[in-house]
PDB file of N, CA and C in Angstrom:
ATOM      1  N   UNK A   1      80.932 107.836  93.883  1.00  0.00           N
ATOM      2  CA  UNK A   1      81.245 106.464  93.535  1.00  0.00           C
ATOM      3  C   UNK A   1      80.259 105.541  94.263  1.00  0.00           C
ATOM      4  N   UNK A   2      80.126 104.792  93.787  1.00  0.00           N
ATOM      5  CA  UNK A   2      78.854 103.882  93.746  1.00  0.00           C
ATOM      6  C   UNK A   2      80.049 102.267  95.279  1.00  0.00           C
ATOM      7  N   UNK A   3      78.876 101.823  95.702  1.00  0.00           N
ATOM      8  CA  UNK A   3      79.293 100.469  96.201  1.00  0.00           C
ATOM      9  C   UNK A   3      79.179  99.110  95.389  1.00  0.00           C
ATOM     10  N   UNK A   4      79.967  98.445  95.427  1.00  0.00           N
ATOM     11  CA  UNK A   4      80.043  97.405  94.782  1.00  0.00           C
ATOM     12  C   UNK A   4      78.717  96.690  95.407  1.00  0.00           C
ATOM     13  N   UNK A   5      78.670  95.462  94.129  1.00  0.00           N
ATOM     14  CA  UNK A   5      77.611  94.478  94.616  1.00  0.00           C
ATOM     15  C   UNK A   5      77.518  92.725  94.344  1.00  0.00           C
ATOM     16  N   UNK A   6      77.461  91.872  94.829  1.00  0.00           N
ATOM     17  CA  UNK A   6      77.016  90.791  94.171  1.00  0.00           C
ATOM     18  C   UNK A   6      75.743  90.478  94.055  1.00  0.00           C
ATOM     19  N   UNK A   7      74.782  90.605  93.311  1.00  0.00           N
ATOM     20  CA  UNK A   7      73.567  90.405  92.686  1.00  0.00           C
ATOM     21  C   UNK A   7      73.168  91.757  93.930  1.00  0.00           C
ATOM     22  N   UNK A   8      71.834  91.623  94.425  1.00  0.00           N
ATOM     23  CA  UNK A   8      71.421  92.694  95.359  1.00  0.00           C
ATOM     24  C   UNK A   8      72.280  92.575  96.508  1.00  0.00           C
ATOM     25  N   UNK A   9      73.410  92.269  96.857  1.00  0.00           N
ATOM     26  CA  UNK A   9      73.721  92.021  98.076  1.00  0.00           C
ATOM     27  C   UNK A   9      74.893  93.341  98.312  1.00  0.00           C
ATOM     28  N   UNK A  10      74.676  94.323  98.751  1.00  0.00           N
ATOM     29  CA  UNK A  10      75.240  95.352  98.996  1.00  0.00           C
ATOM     30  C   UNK A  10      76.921  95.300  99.603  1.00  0.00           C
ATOM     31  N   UNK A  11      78.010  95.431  98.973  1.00  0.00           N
ATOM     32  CA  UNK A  11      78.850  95.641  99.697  1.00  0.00           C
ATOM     33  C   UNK A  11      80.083  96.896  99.522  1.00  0.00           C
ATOM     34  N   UNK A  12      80.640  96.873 100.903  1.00  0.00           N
ATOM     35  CA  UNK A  12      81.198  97.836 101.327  1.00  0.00           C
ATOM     36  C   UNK A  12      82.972  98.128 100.824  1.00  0.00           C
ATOM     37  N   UNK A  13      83.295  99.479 100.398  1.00  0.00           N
ATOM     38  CA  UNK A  13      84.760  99.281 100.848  1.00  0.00           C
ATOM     39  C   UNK A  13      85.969  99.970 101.608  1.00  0.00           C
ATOM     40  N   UNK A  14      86.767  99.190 102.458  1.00  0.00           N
ATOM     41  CA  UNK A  14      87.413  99.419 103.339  1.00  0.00           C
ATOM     42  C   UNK A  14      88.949  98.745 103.032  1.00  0.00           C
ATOM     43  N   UNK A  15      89.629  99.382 104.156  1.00  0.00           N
ATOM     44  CA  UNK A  15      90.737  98.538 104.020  1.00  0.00           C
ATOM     45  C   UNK A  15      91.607  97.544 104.856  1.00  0.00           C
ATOM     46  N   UNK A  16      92.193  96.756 104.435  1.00  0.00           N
ATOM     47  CA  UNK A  16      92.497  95.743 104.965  1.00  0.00           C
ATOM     48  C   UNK A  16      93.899  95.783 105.874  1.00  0.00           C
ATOM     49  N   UNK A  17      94.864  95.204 107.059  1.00  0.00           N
ATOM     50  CA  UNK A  17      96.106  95.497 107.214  1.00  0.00           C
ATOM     51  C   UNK A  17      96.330  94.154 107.868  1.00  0.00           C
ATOM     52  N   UNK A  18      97.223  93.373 107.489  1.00  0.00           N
ATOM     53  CA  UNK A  18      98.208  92.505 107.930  1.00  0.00           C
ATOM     54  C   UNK A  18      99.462  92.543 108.193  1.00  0.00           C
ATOM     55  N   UNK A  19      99.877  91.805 109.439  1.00  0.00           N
ATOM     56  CA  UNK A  19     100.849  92.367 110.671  1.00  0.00           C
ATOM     57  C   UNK A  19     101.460  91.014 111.061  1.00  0.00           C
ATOM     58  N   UNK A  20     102.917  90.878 110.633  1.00  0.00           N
ATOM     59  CA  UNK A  20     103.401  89.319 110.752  1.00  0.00           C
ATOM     60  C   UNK A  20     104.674  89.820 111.539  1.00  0.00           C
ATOM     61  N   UNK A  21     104.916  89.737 113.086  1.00  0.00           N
ATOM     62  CA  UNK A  21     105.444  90.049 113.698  1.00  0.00           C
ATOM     63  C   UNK A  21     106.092  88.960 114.860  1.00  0.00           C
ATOM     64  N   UNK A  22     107.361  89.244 115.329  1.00  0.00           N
ATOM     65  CA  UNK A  22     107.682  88.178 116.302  1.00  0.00           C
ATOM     66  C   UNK A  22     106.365  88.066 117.588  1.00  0.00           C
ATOM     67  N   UNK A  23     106.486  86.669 118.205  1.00  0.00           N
ATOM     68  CA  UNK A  23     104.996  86.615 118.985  1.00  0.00           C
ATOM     69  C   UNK A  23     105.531  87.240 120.650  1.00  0.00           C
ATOM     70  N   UNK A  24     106.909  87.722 120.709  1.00  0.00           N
ATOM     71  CA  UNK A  24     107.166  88.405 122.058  1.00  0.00           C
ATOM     72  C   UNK A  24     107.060  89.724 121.611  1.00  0.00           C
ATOM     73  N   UNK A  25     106.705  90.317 120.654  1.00  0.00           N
ATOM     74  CA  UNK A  25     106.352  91.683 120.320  1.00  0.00           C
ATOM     75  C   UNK A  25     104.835  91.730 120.395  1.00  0.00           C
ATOM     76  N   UNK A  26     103.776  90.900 120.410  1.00  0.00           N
ATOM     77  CA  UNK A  26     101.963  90.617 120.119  1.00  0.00           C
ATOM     78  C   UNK A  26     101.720  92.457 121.406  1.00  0.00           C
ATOM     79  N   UNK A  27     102.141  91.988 121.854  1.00  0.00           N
ATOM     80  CA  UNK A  27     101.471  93.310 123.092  1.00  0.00           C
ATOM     81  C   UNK A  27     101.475  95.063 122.440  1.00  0.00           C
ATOM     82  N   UNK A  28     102.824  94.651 121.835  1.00  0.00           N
ATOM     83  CA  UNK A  28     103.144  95.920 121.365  1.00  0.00           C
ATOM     84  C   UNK A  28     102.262  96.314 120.180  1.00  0.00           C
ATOM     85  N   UNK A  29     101.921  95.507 118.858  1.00  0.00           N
ATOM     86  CA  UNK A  29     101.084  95.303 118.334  1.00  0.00           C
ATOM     87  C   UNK A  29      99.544  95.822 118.831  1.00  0.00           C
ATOM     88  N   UNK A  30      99.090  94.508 119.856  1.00  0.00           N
ATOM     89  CA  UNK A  30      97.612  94.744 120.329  1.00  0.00           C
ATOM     90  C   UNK A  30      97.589  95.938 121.213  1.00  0.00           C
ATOM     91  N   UNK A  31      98.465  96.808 121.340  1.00  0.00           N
ATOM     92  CA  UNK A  31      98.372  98.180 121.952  1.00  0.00           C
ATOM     93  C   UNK A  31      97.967  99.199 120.875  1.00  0.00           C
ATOM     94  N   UNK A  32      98.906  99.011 119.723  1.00  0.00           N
ATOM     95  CA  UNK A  32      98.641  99.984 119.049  1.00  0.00           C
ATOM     96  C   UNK A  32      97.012  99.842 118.226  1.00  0.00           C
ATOM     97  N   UNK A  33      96.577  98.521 117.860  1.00  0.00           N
ATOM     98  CA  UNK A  33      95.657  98.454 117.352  1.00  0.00           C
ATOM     99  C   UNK A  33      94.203  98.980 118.517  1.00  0.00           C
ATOM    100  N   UNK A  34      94.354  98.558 119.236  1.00  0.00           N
ATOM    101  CA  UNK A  34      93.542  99.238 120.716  1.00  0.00           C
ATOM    102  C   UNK A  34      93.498 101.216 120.238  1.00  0.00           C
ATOM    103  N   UNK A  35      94.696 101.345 120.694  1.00  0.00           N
ATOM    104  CA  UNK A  35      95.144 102.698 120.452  1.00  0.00           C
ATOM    105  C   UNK A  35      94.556 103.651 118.982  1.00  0.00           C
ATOM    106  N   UNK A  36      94.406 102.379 118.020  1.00  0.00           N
ATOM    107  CA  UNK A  36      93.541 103.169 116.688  1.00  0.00           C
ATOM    108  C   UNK A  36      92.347 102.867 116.714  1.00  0.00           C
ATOM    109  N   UNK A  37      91.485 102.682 117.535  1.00  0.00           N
ATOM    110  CA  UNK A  37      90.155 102.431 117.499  1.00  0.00           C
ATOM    111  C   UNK A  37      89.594 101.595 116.058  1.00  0.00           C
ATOM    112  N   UNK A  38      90.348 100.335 115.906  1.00  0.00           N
ATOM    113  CA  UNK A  38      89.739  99.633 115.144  1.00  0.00           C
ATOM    114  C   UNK A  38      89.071  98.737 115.620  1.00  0.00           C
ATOM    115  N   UNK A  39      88.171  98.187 114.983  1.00  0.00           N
ATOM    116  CA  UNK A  39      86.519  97.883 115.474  1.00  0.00           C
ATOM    117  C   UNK A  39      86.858  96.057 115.808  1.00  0.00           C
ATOM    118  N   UNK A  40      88.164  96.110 115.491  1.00  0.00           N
ATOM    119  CA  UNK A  40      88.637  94.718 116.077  1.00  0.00           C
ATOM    120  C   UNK A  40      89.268  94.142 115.410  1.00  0.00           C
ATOM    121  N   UNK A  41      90.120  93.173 115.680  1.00  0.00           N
ATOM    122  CA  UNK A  41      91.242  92.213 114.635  1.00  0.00           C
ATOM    123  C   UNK A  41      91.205  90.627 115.426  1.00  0.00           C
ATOM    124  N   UNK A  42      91.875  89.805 114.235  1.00  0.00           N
ATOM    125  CA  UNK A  42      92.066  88.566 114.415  1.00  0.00           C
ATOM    126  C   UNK A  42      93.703  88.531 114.773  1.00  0.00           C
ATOM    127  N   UNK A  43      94.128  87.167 115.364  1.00  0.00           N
ATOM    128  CA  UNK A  43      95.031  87.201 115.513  1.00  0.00           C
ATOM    129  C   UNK A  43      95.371  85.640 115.616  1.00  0.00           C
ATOM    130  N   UNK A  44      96.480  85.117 114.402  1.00  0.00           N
ATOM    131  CA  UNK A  44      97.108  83.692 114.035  1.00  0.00           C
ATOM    132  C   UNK A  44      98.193  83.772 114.441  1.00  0.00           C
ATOM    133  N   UNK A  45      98.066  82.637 115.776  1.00  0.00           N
ATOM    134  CA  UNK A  45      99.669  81.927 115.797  1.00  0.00           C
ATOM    135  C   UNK A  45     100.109  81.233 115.629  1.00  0.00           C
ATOM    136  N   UNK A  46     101.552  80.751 115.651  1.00  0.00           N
ATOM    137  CA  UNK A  46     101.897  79.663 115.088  1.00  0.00           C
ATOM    138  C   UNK A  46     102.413  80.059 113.454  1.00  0.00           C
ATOM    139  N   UNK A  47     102.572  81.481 112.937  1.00  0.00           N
ATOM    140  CA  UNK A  47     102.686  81.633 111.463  1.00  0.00           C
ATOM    141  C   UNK A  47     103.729  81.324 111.110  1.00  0.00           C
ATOM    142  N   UNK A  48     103.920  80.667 110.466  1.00  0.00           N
ATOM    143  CA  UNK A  48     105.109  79.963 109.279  1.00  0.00           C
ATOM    144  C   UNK A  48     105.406  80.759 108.155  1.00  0.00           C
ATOM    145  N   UNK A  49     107.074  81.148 107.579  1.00  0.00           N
ATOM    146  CA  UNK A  49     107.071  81.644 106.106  1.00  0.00           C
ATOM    147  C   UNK A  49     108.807  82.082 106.179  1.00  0.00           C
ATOM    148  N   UNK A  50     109.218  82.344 104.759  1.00  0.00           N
ATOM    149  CA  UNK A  50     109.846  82.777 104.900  1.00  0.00           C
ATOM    150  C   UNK A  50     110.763  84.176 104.805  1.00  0.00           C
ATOM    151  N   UNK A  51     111.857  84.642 105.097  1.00  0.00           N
ATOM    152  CA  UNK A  51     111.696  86.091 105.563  1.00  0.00           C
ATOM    153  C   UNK A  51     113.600  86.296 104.855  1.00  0.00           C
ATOM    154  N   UNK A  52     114.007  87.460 105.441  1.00  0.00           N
ATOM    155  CA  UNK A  52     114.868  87.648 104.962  1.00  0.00           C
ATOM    156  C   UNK A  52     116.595  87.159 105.930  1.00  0.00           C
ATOM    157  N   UNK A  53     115.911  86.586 107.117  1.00  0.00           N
ATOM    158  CA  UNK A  53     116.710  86.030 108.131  1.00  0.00           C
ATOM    159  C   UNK A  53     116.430  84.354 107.646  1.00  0.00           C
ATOM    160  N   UNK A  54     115.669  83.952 106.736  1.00  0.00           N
ATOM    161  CA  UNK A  54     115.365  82.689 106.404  1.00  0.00           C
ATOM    162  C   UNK A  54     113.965  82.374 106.702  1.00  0.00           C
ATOM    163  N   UNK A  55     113.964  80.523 107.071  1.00  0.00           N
ATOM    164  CA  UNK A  55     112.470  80.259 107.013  1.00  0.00           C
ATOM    165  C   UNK A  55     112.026  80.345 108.702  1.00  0.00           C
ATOM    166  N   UNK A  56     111.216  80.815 109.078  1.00  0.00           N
ATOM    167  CA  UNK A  56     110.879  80.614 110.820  1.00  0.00           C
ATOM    168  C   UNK A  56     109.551  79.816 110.445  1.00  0.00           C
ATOM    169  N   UNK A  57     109.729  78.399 111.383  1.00  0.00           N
ATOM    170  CA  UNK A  57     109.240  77.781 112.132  1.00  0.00           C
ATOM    171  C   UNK A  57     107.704  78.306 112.478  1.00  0.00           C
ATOM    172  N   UNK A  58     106.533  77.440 111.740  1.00  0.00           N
ATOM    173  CA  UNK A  58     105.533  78.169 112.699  1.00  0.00           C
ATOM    174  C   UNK A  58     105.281  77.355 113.757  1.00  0.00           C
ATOM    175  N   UNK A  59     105.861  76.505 114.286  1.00  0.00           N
ATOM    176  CA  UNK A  59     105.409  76.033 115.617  1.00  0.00           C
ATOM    177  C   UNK A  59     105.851  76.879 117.176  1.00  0.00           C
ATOM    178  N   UNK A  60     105.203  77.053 118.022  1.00  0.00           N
ATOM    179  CA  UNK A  60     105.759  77.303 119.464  1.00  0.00           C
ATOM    180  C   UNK A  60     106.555  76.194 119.960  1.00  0.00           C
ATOM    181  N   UNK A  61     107.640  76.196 120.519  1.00  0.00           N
ATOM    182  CA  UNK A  61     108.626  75.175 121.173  1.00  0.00           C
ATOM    183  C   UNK A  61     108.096  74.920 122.493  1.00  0.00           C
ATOM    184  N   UNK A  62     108.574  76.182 123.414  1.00  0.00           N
ATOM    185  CA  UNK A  62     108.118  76.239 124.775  1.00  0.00           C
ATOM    186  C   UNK A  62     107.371  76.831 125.702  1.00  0.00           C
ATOM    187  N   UNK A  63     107.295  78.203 124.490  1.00  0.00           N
ATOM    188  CA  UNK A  63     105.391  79.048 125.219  1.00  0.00           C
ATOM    189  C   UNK A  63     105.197  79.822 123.923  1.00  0.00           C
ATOM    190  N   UNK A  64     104.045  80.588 124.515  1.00  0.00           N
ATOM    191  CA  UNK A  64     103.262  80.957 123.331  1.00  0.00           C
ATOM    192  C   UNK A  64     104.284  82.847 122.705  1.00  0.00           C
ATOM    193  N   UNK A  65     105.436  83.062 123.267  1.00  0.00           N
ATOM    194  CA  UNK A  65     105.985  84.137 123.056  1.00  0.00           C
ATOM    195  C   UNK A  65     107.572  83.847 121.972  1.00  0.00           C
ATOM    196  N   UNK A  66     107.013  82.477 121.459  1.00  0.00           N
ATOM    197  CA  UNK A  66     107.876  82.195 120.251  1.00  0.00           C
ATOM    198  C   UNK A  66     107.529  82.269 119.206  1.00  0.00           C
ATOM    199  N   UNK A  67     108.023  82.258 117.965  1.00  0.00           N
ATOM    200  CA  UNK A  67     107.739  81.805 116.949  1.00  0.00           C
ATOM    201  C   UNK A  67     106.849  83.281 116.098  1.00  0.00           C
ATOM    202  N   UNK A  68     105.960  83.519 115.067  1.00  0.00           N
ATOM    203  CA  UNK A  68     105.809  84.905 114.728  1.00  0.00           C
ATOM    204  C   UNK A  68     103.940  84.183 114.805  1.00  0.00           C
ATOM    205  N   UNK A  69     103.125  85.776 114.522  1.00  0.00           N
ATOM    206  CA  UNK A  69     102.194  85.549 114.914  1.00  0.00           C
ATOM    207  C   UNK A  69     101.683  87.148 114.008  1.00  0.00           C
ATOM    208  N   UNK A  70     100.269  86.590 113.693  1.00  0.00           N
ATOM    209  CA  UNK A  70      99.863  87.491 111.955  1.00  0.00           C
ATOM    210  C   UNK A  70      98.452  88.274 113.010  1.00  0.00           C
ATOM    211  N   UNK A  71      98.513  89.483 112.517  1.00  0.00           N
ATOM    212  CA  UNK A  71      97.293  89.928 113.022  1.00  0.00           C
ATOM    213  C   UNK A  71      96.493  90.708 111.697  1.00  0.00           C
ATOM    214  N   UNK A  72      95.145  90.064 111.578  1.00  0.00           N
ATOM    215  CA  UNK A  72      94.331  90.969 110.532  1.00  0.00           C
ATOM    216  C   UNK A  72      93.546  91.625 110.816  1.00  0.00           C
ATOM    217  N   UNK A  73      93.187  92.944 110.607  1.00  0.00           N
ATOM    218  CA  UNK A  73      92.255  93.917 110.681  1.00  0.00           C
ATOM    219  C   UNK A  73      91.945  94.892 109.608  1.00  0.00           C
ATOM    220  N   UNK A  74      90.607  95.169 109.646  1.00  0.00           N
ATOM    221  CA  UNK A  74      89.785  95.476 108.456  1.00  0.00           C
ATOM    222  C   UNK A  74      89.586  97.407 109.322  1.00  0.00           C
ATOM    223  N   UNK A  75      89.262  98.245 108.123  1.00  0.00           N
ATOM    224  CA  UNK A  75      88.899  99.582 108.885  1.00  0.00           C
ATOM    225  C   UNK A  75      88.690 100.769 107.849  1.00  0.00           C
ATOM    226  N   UNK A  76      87.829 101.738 108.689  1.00  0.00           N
ATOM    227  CA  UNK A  76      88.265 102.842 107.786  1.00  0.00           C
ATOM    228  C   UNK A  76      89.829 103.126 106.477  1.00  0.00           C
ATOM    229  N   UNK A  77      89.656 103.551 105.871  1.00  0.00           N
ATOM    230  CA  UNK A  77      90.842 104.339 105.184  1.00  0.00           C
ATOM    231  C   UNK A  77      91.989 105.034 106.318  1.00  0.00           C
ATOM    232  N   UNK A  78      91.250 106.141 107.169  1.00  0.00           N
ATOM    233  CA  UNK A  78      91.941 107.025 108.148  1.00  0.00           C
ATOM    234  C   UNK A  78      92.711 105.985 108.846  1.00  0.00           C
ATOM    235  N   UNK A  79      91.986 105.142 109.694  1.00  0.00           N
ATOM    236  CA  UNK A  79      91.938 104.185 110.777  1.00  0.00           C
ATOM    237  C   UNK A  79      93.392 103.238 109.915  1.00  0.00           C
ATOM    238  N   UNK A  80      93.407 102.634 109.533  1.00  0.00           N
ATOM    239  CA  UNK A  80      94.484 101.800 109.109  1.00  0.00           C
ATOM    240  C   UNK A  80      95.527 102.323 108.424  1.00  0.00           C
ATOM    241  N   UNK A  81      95.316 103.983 107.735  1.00  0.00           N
ATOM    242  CA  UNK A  81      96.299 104.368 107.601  1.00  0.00           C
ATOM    243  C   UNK A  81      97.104 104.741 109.116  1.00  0.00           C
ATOM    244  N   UNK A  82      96.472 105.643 109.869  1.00  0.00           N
ATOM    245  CA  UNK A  82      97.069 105.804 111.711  1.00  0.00           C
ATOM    246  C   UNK A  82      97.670 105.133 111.928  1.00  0.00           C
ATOM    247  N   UNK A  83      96.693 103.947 111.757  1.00  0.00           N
ATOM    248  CA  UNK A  83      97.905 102.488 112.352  1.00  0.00           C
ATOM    249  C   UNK A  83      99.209 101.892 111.809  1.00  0.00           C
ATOM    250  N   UNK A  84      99.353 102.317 110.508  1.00  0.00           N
ATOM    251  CA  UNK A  84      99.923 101.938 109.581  1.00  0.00           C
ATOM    252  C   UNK A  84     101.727 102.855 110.269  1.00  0.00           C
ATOM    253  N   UNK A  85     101.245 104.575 110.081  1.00  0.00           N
ATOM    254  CA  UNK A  85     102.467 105.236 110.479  1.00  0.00           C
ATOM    255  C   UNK A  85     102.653 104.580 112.078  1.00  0.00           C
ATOM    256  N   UNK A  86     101.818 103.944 112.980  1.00  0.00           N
ATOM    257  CA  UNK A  86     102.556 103.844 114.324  1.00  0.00           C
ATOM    258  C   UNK A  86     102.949 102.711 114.201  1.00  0.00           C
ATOM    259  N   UNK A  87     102.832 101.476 113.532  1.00  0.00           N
ATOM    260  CA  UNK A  87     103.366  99.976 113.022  1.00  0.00           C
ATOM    261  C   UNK A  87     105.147 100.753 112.423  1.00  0.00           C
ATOM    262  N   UNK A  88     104.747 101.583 111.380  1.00  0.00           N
ATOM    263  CA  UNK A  88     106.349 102.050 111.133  1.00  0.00           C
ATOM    264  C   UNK A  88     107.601 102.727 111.815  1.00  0.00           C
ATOM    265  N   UNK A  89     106.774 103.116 112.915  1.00  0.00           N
ATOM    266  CA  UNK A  89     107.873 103.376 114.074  1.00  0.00           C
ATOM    267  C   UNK A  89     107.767 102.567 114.896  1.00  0.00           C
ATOM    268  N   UNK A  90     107.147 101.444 114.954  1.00  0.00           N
ATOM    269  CA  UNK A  90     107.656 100.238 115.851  1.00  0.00           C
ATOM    270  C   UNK A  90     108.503  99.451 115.235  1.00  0.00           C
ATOM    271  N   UNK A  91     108.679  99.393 114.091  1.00  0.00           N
ATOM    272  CA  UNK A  91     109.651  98.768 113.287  1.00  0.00           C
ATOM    273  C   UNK A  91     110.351  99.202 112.853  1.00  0.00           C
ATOM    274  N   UNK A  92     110.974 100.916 112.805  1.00  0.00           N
ATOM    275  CA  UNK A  92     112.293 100.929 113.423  1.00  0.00           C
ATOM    276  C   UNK A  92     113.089 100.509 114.548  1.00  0.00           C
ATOM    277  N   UNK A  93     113.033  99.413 115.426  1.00  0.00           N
ATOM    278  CA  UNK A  93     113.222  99.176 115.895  1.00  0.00           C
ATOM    279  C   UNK A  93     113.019  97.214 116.850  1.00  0.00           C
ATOM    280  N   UNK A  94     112.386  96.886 115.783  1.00  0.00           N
ATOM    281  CA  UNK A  94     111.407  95.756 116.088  1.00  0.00           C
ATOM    282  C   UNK A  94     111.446  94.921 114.095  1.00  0.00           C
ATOM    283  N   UNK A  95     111.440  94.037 114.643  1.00  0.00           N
ATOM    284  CA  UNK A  95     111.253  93.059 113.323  1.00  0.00           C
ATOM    285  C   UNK A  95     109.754  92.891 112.826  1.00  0.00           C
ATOM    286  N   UNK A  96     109.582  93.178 112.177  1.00  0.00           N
ATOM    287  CA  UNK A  96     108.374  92.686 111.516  1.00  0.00           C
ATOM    288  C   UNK A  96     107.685  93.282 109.871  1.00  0.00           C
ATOM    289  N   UNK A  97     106.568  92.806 108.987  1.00  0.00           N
ATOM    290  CA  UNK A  97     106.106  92.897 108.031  1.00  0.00           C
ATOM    291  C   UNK A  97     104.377  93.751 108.007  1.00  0.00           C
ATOM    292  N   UNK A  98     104.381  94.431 107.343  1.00  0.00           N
ATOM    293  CA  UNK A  98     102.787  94.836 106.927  1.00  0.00           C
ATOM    294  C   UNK A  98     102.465  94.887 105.795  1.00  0.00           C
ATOM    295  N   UNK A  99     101.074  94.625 105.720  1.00  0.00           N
ATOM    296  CA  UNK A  99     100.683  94.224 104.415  1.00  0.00           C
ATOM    297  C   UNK A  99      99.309  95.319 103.821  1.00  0.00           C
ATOM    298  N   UNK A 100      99.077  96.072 103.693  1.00  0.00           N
ATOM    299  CA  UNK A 100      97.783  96.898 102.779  1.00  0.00           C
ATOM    300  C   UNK A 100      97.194  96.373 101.436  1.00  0.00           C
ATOM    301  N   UNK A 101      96.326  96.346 102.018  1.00  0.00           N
ATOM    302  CA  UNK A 101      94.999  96.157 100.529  1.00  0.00           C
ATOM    303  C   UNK A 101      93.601  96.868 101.020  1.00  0.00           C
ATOM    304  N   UNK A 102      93.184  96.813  99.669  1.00  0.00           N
ATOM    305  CA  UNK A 102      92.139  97.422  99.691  1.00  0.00           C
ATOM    306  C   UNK A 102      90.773  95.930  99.748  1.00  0.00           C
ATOM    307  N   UNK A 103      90.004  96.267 100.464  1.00  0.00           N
ATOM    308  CA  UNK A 103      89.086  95.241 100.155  1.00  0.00           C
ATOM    309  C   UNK A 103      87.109  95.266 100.532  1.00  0.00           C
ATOM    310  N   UNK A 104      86.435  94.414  99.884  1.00  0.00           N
ATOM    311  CA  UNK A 104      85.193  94.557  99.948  1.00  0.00           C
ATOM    312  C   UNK A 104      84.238  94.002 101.157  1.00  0.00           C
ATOM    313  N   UNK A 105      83.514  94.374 102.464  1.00  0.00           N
ATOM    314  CA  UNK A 105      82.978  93.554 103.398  1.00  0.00           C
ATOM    315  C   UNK A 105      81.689  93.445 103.429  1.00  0.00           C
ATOM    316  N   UNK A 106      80.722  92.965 103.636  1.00  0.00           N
ATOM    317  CA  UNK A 106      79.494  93.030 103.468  1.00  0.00           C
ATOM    318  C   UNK A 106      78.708  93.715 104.521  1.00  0.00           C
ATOM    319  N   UNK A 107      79.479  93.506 105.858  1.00  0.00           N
ATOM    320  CA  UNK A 107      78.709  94.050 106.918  1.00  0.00           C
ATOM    321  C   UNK A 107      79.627  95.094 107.326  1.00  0.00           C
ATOM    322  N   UNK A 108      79.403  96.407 106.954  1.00  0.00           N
ATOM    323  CA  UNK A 108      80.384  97.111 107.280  1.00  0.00           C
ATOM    324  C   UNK A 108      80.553  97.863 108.866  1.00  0.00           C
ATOM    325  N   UNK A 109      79.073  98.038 109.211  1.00  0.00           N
ATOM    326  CA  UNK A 109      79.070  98.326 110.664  1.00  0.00           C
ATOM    327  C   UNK A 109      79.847  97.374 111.644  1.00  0.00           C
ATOM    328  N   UNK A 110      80.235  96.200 111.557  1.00  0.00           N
ATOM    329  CA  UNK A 110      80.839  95.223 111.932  1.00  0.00           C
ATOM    330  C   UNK A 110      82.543  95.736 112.044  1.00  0.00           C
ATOM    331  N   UNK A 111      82.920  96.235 111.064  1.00  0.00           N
ATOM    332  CA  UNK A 111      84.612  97.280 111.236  1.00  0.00           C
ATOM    333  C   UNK A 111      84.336  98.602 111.423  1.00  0.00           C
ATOM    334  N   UNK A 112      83.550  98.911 112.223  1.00  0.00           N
ATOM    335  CA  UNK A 112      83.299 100.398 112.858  1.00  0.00           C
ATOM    336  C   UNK A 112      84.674 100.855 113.423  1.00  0.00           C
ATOM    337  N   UNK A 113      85.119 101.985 114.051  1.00  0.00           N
ATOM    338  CA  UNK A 113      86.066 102.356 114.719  1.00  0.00           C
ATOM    339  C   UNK A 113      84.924 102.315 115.814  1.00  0.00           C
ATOM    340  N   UNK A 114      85.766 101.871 116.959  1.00  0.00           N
ATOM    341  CA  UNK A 114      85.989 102.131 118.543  1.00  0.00           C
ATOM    342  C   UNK A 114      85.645 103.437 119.192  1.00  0.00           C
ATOM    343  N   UNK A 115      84.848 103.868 119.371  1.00  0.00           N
ATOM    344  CA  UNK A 115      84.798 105.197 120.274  1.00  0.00           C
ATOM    345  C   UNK A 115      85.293 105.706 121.381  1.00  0.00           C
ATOM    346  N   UNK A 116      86.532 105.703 122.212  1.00  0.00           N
ATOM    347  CA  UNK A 116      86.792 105.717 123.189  1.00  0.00           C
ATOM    348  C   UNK A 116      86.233 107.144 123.906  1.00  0.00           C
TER     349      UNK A 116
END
């Protein structure tokens, strides 16, 4: 299978994972993503939406361990699936959402896995 392209501009594909979790859980999260050697993620706080407990608030009230908080990261296939089964046993037990897609990056050395 061939790589996609826009005009000559070569691009890559990988996959995508979004992580909308309470923001006193973020550690537990940025452990596991550490732990899968993904080549790095973003991380929004302050996320707003609504859920099945209702709408939460994206503002922080009184520190930054309120309110929910979205983490995105791009990766191998392997790599975000890994992460994917250890996100599902944190949430037996833990509130939160994940999201999979598939998607196109241009610089793909840029979502390398981590070598530890």
């Amino acid at each position: 299978m061939t790589n996609p392209t826009i005009g000559d501009l070569p691009l890559h594909r990988l996959r995508k994972i979004e992580i909308v979790i309470h923001a006193q859980d973020h550690q537990l999260v940025e452990d596991l993503l550490e732990a899968s050697g993904i080549g790095g993620w973003t991380m929004i706080r302050d996320v707003a939406g609504m859920g099945h407990s209702g709408f939460h608030q994206g503002k922080t009230i009184f520190n930054d361990q309120t309110g929910l908080v979205m983490f995105v990261g791009v990766g191998q296939p392997k790599v975000i699936a890994d992460l994917a089964r250890g996100l599902a046993r944190l949430f037996e037990t833990r509130a939160g959402v994940t999201f999979l897609s598939d998607v196109e990056v241009m610089r793909s050395d840029y979502f390398a896995r981590i070598e530890a």
